[in-house]
Protein backbone atom coordinates (compact mmCIF):
# COMPACT_ATOMS: atom_id res chain seq x y z
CA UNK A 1 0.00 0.00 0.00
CA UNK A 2 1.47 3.25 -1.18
CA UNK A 3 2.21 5.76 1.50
CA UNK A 4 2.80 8.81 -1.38
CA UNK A 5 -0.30 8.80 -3.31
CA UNK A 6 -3.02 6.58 -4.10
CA UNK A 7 -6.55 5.40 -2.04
CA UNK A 8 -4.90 4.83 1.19
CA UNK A 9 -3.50 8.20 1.18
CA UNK A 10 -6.95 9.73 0.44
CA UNK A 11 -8.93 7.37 2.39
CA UNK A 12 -6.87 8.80 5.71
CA UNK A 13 -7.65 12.34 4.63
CA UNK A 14 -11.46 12.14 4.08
CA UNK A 15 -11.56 10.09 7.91
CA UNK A 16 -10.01 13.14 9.14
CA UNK A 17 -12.15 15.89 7.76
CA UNK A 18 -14.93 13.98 8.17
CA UNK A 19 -13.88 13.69 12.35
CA UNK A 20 -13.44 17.52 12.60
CA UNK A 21 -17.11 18.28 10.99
CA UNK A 22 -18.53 15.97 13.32
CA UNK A 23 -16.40 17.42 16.00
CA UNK A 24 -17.91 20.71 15.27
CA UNK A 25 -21.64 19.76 14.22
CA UNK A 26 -24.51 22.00 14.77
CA UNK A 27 -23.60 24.36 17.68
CA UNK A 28 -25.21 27.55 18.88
CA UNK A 29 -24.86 30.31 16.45
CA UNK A 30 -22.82 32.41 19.00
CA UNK A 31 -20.21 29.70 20.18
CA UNK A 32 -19.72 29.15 15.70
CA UNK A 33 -19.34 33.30 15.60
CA UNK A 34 -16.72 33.52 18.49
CA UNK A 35 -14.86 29.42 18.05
CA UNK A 36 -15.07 28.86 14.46
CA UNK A 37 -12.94 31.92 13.70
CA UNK A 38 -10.75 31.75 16.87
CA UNK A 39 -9.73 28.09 15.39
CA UNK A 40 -8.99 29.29 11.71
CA UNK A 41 -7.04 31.55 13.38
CA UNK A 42 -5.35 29.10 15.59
CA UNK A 43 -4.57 26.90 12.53
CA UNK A 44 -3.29 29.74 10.53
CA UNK A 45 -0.82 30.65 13.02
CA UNK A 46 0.20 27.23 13.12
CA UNK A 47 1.01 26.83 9.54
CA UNK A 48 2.37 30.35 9.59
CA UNK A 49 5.46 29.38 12.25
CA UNK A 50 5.81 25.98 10.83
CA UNK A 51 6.84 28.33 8.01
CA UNK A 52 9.05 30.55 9.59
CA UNK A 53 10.81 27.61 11.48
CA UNK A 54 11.51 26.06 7.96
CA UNK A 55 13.18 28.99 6.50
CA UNK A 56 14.82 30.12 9.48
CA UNK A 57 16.37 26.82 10.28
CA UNK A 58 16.99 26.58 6.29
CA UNK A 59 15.53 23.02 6.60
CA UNK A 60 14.66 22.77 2.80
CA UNK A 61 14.79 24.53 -0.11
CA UNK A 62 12.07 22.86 -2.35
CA UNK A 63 8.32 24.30 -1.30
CA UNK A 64 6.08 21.93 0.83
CA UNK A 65 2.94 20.60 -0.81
CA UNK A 66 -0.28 22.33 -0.33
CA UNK A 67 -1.79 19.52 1.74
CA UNK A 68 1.03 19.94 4.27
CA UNK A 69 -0.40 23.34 5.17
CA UNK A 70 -3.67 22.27 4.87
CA UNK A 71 -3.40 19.55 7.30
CA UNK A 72 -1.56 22.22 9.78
CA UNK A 73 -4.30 24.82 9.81
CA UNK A 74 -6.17 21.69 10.37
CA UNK A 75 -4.67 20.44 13.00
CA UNK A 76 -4.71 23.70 14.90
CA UNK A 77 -8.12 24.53 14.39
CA UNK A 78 -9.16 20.36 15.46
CA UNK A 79 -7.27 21.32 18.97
CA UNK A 80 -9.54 24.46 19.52
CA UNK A 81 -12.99 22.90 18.36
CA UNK A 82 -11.23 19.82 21.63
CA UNK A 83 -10.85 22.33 23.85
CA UNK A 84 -13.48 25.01 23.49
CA UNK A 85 -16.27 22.41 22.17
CA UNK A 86 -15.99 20.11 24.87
CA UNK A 87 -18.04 21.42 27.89
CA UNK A 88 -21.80 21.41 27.22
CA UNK A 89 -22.03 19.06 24.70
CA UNK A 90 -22.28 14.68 24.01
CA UNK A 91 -19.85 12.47 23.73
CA UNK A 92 -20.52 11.76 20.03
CA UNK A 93 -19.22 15.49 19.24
CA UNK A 94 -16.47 14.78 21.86
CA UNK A 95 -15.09 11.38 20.50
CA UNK A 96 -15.00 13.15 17.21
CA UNK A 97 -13.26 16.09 18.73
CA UNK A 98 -10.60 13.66 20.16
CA UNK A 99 -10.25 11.53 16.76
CA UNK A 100 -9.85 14.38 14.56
CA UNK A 101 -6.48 15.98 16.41
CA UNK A 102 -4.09 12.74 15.99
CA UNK A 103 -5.94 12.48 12.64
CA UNK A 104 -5.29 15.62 11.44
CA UNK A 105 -1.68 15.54 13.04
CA UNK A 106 -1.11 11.88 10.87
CA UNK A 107 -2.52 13.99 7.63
CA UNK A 108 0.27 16.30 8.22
CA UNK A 109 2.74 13.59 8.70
CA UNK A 110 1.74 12.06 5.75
CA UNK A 111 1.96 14.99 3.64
CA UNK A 112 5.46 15.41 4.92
CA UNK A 113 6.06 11.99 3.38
CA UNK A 114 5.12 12.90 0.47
CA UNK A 115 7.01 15.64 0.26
CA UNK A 116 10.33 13.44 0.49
CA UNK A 117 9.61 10.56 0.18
CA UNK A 118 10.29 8.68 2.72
CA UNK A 119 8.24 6.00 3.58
CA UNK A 120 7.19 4.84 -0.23
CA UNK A 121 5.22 1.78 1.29
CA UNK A 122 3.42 0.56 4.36
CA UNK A 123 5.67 -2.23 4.56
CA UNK A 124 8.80 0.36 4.59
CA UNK A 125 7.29 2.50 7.24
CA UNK A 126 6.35 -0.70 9.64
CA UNK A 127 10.28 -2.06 8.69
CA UNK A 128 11.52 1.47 9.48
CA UNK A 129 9.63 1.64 12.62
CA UNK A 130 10.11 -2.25 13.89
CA UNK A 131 13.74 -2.41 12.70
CA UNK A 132 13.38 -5.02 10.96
CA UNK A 133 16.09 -5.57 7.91
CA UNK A 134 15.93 -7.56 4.80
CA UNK A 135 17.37 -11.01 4.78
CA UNK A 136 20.21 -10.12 2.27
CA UNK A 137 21.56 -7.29 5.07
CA UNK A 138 24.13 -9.60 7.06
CA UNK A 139 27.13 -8.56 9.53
CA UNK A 140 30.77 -8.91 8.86
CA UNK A 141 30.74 -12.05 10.41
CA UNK A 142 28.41 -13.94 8.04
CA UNK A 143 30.07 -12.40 5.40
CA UNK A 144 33.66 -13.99 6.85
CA UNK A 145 31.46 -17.39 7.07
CA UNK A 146 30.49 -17.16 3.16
CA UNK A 147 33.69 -16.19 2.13
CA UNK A 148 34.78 -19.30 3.93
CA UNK A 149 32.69 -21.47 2.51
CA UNK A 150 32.81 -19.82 -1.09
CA UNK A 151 29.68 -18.89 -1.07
CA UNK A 152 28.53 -17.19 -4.82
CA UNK A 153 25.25 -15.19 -4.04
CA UNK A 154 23.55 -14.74 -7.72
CA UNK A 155 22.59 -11.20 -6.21
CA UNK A 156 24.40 -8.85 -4.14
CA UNK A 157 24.20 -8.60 -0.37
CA UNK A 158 24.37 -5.63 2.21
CA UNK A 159 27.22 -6.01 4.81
CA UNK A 160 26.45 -3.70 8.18
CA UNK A 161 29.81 -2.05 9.41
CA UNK A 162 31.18 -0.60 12.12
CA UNK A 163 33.58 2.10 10.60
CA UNK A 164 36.41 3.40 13.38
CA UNK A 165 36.81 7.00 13.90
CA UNK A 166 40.19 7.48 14.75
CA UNK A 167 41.35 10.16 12.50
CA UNK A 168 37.81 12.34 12.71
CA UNK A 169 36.44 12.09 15.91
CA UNK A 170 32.96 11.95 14.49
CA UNK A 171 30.31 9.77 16.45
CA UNK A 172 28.72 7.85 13.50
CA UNK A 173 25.49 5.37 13.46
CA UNK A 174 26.11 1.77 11.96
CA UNK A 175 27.08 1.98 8.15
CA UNK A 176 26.69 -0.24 5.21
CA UNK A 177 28.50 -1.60 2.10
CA UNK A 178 26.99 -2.91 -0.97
CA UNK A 179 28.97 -6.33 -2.40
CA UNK A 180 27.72 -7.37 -5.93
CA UNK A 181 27.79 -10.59 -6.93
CA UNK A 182 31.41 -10.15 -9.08
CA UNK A 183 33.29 -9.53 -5.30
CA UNK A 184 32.95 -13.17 -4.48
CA UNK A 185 33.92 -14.09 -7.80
CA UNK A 186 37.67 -15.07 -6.75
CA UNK A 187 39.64 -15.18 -3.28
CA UNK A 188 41.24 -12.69 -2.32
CA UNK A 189 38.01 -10.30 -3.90
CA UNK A 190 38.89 -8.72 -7.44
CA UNK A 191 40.11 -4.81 -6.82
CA UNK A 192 36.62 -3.04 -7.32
CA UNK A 193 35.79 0.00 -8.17
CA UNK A 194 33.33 2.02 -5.47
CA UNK A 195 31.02 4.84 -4.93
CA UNK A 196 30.14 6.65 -1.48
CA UNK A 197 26.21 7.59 -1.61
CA UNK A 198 24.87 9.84 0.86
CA UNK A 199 21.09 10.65 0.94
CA UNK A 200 19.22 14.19 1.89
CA UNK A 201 19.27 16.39 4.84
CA UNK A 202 18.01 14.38 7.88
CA UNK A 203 17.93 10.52 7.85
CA UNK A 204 19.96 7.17 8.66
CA UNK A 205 22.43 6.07 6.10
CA UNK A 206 20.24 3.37 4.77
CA UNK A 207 17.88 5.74 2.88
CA UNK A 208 19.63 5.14 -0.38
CA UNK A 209 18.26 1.30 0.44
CA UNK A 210 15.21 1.59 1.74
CA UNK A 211 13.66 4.88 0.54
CA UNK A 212 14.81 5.43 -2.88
CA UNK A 213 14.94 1.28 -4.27
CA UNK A 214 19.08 1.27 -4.78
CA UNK A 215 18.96 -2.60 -3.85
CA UNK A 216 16.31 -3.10 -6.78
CA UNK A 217 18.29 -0.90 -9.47
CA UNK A 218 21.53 -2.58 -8.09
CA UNK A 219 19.64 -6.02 -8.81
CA UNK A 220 18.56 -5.04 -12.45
CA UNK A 221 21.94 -3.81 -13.10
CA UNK A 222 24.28 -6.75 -12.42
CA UNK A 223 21.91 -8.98 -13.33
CA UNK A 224 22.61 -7.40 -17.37
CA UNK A 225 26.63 -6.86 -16.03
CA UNK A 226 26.74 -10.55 -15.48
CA UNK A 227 27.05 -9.47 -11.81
CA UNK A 228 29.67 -6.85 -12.19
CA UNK A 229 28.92 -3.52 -10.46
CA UNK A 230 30.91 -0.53 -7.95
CA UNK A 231 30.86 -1.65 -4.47
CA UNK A 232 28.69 0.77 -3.19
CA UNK A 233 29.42 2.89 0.18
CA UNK A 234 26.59 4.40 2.29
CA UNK A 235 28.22 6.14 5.16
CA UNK A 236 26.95 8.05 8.28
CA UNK A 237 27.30 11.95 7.49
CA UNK A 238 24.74 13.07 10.90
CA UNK A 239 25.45 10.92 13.41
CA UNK A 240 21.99 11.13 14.52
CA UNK A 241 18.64 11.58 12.29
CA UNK A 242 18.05 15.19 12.74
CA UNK A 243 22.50 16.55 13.11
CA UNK A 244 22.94 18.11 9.41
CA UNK A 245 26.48 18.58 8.80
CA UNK A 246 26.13 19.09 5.36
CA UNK A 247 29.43 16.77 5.38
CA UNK A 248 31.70 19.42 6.66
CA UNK A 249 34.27 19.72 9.55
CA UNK A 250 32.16 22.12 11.75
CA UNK A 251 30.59 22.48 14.82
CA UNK A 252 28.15 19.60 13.70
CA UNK A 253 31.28 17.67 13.68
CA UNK A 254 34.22 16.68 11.53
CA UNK A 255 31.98 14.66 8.77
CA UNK A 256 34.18 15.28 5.96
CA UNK A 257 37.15 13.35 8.10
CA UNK A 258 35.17 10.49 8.75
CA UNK A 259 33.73 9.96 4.89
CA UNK A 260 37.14 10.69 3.52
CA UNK A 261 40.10 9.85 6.49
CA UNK A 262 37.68 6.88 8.10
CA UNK A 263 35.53 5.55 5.68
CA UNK A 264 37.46 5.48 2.82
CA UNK A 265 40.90 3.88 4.18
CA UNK A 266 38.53 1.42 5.79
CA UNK A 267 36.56 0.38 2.71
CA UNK A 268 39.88 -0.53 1.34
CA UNK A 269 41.82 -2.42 3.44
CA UNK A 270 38.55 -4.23 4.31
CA UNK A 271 36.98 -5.26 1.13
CA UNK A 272 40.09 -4.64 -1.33
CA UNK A 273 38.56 -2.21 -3.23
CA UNK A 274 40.82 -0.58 -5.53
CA UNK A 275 42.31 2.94 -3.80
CA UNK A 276 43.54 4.73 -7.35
CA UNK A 277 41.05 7.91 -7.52
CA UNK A 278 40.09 6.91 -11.09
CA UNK A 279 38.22 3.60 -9.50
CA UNK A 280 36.21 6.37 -6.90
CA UNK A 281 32.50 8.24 -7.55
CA UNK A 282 30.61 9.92 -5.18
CA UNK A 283 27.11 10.51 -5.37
CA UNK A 284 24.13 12.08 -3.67
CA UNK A 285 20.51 13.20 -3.76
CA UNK A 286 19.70 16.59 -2.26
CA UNK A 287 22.18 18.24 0.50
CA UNK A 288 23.75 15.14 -0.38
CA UNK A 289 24.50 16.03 -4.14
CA UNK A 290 25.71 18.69 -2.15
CA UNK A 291 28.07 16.40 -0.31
CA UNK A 292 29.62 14.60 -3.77
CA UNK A 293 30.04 17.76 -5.33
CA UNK A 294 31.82 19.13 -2.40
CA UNK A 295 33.90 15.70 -1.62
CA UNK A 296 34.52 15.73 -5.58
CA UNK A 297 36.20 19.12 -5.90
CA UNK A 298 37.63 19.42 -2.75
CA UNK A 299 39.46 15.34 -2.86
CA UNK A 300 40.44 15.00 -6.39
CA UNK A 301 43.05 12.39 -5.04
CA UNK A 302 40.12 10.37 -4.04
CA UNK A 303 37.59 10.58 -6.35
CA UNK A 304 36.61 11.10 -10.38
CA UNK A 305 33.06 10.89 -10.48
CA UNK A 306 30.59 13.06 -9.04
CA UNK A 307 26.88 12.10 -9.36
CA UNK A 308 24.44 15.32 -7.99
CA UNK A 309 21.17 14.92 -8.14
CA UNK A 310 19.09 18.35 -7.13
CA UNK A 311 22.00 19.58 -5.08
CA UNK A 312 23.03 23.21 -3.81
CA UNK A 313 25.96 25.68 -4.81
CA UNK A 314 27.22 24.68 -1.74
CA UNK A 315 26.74 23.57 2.12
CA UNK A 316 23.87 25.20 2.96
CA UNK A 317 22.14 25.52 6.28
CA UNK A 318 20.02 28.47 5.74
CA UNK A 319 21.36 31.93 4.24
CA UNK A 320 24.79 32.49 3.91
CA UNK A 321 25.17 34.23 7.17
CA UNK A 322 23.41 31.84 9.05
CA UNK A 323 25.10 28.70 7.19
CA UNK A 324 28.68 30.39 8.51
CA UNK A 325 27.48 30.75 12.16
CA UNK A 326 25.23 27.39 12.38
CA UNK A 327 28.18 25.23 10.55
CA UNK A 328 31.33 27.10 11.00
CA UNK A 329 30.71 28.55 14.55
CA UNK A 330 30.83 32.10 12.19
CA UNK A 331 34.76 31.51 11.13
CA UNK A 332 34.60 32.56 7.82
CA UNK A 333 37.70 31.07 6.64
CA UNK A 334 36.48 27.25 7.53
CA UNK A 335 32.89 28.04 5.42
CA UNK A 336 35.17 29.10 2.25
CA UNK A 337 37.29 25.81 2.73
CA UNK A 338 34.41 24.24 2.21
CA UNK A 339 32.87 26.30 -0.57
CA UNK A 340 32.74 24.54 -3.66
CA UNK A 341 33.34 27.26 -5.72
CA UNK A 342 36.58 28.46 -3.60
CA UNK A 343 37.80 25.29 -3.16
CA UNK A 344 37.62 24.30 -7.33
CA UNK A 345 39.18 28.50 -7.68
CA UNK A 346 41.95 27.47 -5.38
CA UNK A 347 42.48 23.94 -6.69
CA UNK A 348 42.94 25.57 -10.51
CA UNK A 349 42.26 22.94 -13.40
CA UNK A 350 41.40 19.10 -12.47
CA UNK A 351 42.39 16.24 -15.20
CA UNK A 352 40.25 13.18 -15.70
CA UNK A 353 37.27 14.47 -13.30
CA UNK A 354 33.50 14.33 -14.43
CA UNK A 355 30.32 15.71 -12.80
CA UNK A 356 26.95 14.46 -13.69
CA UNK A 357 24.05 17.00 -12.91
CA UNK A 358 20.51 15.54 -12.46
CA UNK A 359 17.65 17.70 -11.75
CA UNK A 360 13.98 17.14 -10.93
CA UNK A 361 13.26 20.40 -12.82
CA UNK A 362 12.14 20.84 -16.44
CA UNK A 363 15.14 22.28 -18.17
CA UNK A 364 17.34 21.56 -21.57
CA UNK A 365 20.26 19.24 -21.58
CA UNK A 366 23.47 20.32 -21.47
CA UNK A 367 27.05 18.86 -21.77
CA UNK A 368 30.38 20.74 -21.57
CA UNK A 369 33.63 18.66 -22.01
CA UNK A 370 35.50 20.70 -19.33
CA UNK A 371 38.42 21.56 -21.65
CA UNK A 372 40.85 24.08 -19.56
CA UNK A 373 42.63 26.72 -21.93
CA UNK A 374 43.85 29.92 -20.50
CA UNK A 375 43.09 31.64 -17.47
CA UNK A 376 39.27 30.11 -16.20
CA UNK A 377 36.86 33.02 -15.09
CA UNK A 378 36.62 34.04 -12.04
CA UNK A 379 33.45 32.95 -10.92
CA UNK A 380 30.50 35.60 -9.88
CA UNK A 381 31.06 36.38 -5.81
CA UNK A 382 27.37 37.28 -5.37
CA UNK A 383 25.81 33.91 -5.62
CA UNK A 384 22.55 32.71 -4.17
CA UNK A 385 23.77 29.95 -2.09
CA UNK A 386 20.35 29.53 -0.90
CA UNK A 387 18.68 29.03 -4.23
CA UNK A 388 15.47 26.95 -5.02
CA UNK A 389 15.82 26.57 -8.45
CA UNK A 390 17.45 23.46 -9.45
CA UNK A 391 17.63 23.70 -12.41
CA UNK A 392 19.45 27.19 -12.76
CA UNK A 393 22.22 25.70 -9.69
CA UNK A 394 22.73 22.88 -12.25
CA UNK A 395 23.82 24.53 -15.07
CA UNK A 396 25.87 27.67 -13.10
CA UNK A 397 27.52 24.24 -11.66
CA UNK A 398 28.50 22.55 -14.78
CA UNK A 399 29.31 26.07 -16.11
CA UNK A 400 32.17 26.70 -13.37
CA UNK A 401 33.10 23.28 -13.30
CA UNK A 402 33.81 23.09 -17.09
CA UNK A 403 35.96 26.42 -16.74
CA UNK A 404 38.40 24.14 -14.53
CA UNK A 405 38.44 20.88 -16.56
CA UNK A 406 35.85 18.65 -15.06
CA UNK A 407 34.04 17.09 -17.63
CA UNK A 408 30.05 17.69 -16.95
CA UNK A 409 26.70 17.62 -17.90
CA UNK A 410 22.82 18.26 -16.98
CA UNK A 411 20.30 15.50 -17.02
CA UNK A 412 16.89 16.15 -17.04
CA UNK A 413 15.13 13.06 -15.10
CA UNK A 414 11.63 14.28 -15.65
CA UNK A 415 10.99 13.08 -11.70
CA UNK A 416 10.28 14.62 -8.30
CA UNK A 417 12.17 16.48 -6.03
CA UNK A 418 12.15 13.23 -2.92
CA UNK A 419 13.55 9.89 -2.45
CA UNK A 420 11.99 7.81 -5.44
CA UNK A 421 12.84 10.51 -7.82
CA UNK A 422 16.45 10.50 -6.53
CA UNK A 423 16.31 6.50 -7.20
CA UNK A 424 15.25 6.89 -10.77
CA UNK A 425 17.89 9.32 -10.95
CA UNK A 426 20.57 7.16 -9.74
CA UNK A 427 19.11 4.35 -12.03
CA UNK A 428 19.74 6.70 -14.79
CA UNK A 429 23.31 7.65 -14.39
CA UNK A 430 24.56 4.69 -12.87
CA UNK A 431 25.53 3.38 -16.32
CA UNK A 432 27.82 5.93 -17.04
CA UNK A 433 28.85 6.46 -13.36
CA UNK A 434 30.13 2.16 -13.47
CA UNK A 435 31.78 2.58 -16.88
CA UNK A 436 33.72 6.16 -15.93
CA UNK A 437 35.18 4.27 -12.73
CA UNK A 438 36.33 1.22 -14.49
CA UNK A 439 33.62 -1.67 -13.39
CA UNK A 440 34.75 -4.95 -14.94
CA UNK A 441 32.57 -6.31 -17.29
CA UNK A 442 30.80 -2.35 -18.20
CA UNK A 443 31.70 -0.80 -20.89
CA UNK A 444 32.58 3.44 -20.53
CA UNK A 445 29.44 5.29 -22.07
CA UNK A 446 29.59 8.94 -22.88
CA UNK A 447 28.21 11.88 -20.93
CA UNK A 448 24.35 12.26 -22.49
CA UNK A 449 24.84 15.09 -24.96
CA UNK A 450 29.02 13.85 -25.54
CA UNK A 451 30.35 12.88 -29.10
C-alpha cells in the first residue's frame, strides 16, 4: 500500500475531515461566531510558524505541498474545536473532537512523506519503525562465514559495518556496504571499483536502500553486467537523524574526516577495493548532491566521479550568514574551505574528473567537455547559495566546473524532487557512473549530450 499517493493516502484524509465536521456539528450560532474563527485563526498561526521555522532553520529549499499546510491549519483549528467544544455538549461530538487531532496531526505527517519521500510503502514504514532488515543485510561475520565457505550469491548482499573513527572524531550510526555478486567471484576479492552515496538532509544512512529502491536498481543492473557492479558505500554523514552537517568539519562535527580519512581507508583495506582515484565516484541526492560535489572538488586524489542529483551551490544551512554561524561557529575562513566554488578556484584545473548534474526540474540538456585553456573566469562572488531553483544551480555548476576541466553535464530526469525521484535518478546515471570508474565487465558510455 502506497504511502505517497493513491486510495490509502486519500482514504486517511477524508476520515479526518470527516472527524473535525462531526467534531464541530450543529452548535449555537454564537459559540460558531466567536470558536469557528478563533480556530482558523489558531490553525493559521500554526502553519504560519511551521513556516518561519523552515526557513529560518533553512531546513529545505524545495516548497512543501499544499496539503502539508492544509493539514496544519487543520490540526490547529481540530485542537480548539477539543478544547473550546468540549463542555456542554455529548460524547458523540467529543469522540469526534478527540479523533480528529491525531488524525489531522497523521494527515500532516503524511503529507510530509510525500514531500520526500520517505516512507514509499506501508511495509517500509512498519520495517523502518520495527527495525526489521531484509534477509540479504548480514554482519561482517556472516560475510567472513560465506567467504569461507565460497559462497557465490547470484545477487548482491548488504554487509552492516562498524567504521572506526580514529582520525575524525565523528560519532557515527552503523554503516553499510553494498557487495555485488562479481566480489565473491575469486579469493582474495577482485580490486573493485566504489562509490560513497549519501542521501538528503536528515535521515539514517540506509535511505539510499530503503527509501529510494538502490537494492532493486543494483539487482537489475548486475543482473545485465553478469554481476559486475561498484561496491557501493553508504556512510553516516549526521550521526543522529536530525544533526545536518552538510558533510563538513564544523561544529556539527568533523563529517568530511570520517567519509574521507575513516571511511574510505577502511573500505579498502577491508573489502580490497581498488584505492587509485580513477576507480572512486561519489554521489548524492539533495544536501547530499551537495556532499559529492563538495567531496569531488575538494578530494580529487580520491575521487573522479561526481553524481548530484538536485544539489546546492554549496553547504547550505540556511542563508549564507546563518550557514557560517550554524556550521562554521561564524569563522569565515572554515565556510570558504568548504565552498565549492573556492575550493575548485583554489584547486585551478582538475584532469580526468566528471560531474553528472541531475535535476527534478524541467530544463534543456546540457554537456560541456571541461576543456581548460587559458586563465578560467573568475566565478560571480554574489551567488545565491540559498537558491530553489534546481535547475538554474545545475547549469551555473557545470558552467564553473567546465571552466576548470571537469568534464560535466545536466540531465533532465523528468521526476520529483524526494527519495523515489532520486532513485530513478541514480538508475539513470549509474551506467555511465560504473563505466567512468572502471567496473569490470561495463563498458565506458559517454556523458548524455558527448560525441
Amino acid at each position: 500500500m502506497n504511502l505517497t499517493h493513491g486510495w490509502l493516502l486519500i482514504a486517511i484524509q477524508i476520515l479526518a475531515a470527516a472527524a473535525l465536521l462531526v467534531a464541530v456539528g450543529r452548535r449555537s450560532s454564537r459559540w460558531l461566531r466567536i470558536w469557528l474563527p478563533v480556530a482558523a485563526i489558531f490553525g493559521g498561526a500554526c502553519a504560519a510558524l511551521t513556516f518561519w521555522f523552515i526557513e529560518y532553520q533553512g531546513l529545505s529549499q524545495d516548497p512543501a505541498p499544499a496539503m502539508f499546510w492544509v493539514w496544519i491549519v487543520g490540526f490547529g483549528a481540530a485542537v480548539v474545536v477539543l478544547a473550546a467544544g468540549w463542555p456542554g455538549t455529548g460524547w458523540t461530538r467529543r469522540s469526534s473532537a478527540l479523533v480528529a487531532v491525531p488524525l489531522c496531526l497523521l494527515c500532516t505527517a503524511l503529507a510530509v512523506n510525500v514531500w520526500v519521500g520517505y516512507f514509499p510503502t506501508v511495509q517500509s514504514a512498519w520495517e523502518r519503525l520495527s527495525g526489521t532488515e531484509p534477509p540479504r543485510w548480514i554482519d561482517q561475520e556472516t560475510l567472513a562465514d560465506m567467504q569461507r565457505r565460497g559462497v557465490r550469491p547470484t545477487e548482491g548482499v548488504v554487509v552492516k559495518v562498524t567504521t572506526p573513527d580514529a582520525a575524525s572524531g565523528f560519532s557515527h550510526r552503523q554503516e553499510y556496504v553494498y557487495l555485488p555478486p562479481a566480489w565473491f567471484a575469486t579469493s582474495p576479492p577482485p580490486a573493485l571499483p566504489a562509490v560513497m552515496m549519501f542521501g538528503g538532509e536528515f535521515g539514517r544512512p540506509d535511505d539510499w536502500l530503503r527509501s529510494a529502491d538502490a537494492l532493486v536498481t543494483l539487482d537489475d543492473f548486475t543482473a545485465r553486467h553478469h554481476g559486475n557492479a561498484p561496491v557501493m558505500v553508504f556512510p553516516d554523514v549526521g550521526g543522529t537523524f536530525s544533526n545536518d552537517t552538510e558533510c563538513v568539519n564544523g561544529t556539527r562535527g568533523n563529517a568530511a574526516d570520517h567519509l574521507v580519512k575513516d571511511v574510505v581507508p577502511f573500505v579498502i583495506s577491508t573489502f580490497g577495493v581498488s584505492p587509485e582515484p580513477e576507480n572512486w565516484g561519489v554521489a548524492g541526492w539533495s544536501s547530499g548532491g551537495t556532499c559529492a560535489l563538495m567531496l569531488g572538488v575538494l578530494y580529487p586524489e580520491v575521487f573522479s566521479a561526481i553524481v548530484d542529483i538536485d544539489g546546492q551551490l554549496g553547504p547550505n544551512a540556511g542563508t549564507r550568514e546563518q550557514t557560517i554561524a550554524r556550521l562554521f561557529g561564524g569563522d569565515v575562513a572554515a565556510w570558504e574551505a568548504f565552498d565549492p566554488k573556492s575550493a575548485i578556484v583554489r584547486h585551478g584545473p582538475y584532469t580526468g574528473m566528471s560531474a553528472w548534474f541531475a535535476v527534478s526540474s524541467d530544463t534543456s540538456a546540457e554537456y560541456r567537455p571541461g576543456v581548460h585553456s587559458g586563465a578560467p573566469p573568475t566565478p560571480p562572488s554574489d551567488w545565491d547559495t540559498n537558491s530553489e531553483d534546481h535547475a538554474d544551480i545545475a547549469h551555473t555548476l557545470c558552467s564553473l566546473v567546465s571552466n576548470y576541466g571537469i568534464e560535466c553535464a545536466v540531465v533532465n530526469t523528468h521526476a520529483s524532487h524526494d527519495f523515489q525521484g532520486a532513485g530513478y535518478a541514480f538508475a539513470d546515471a549509474l551506467p555511465w557512473l560504473a563505466g567512468k570508474i572502471g567496473t569490470p565487465g561495463v563498458h565506458p558510455i559517454p556523458m548524455p549530450g558527448a560525441t
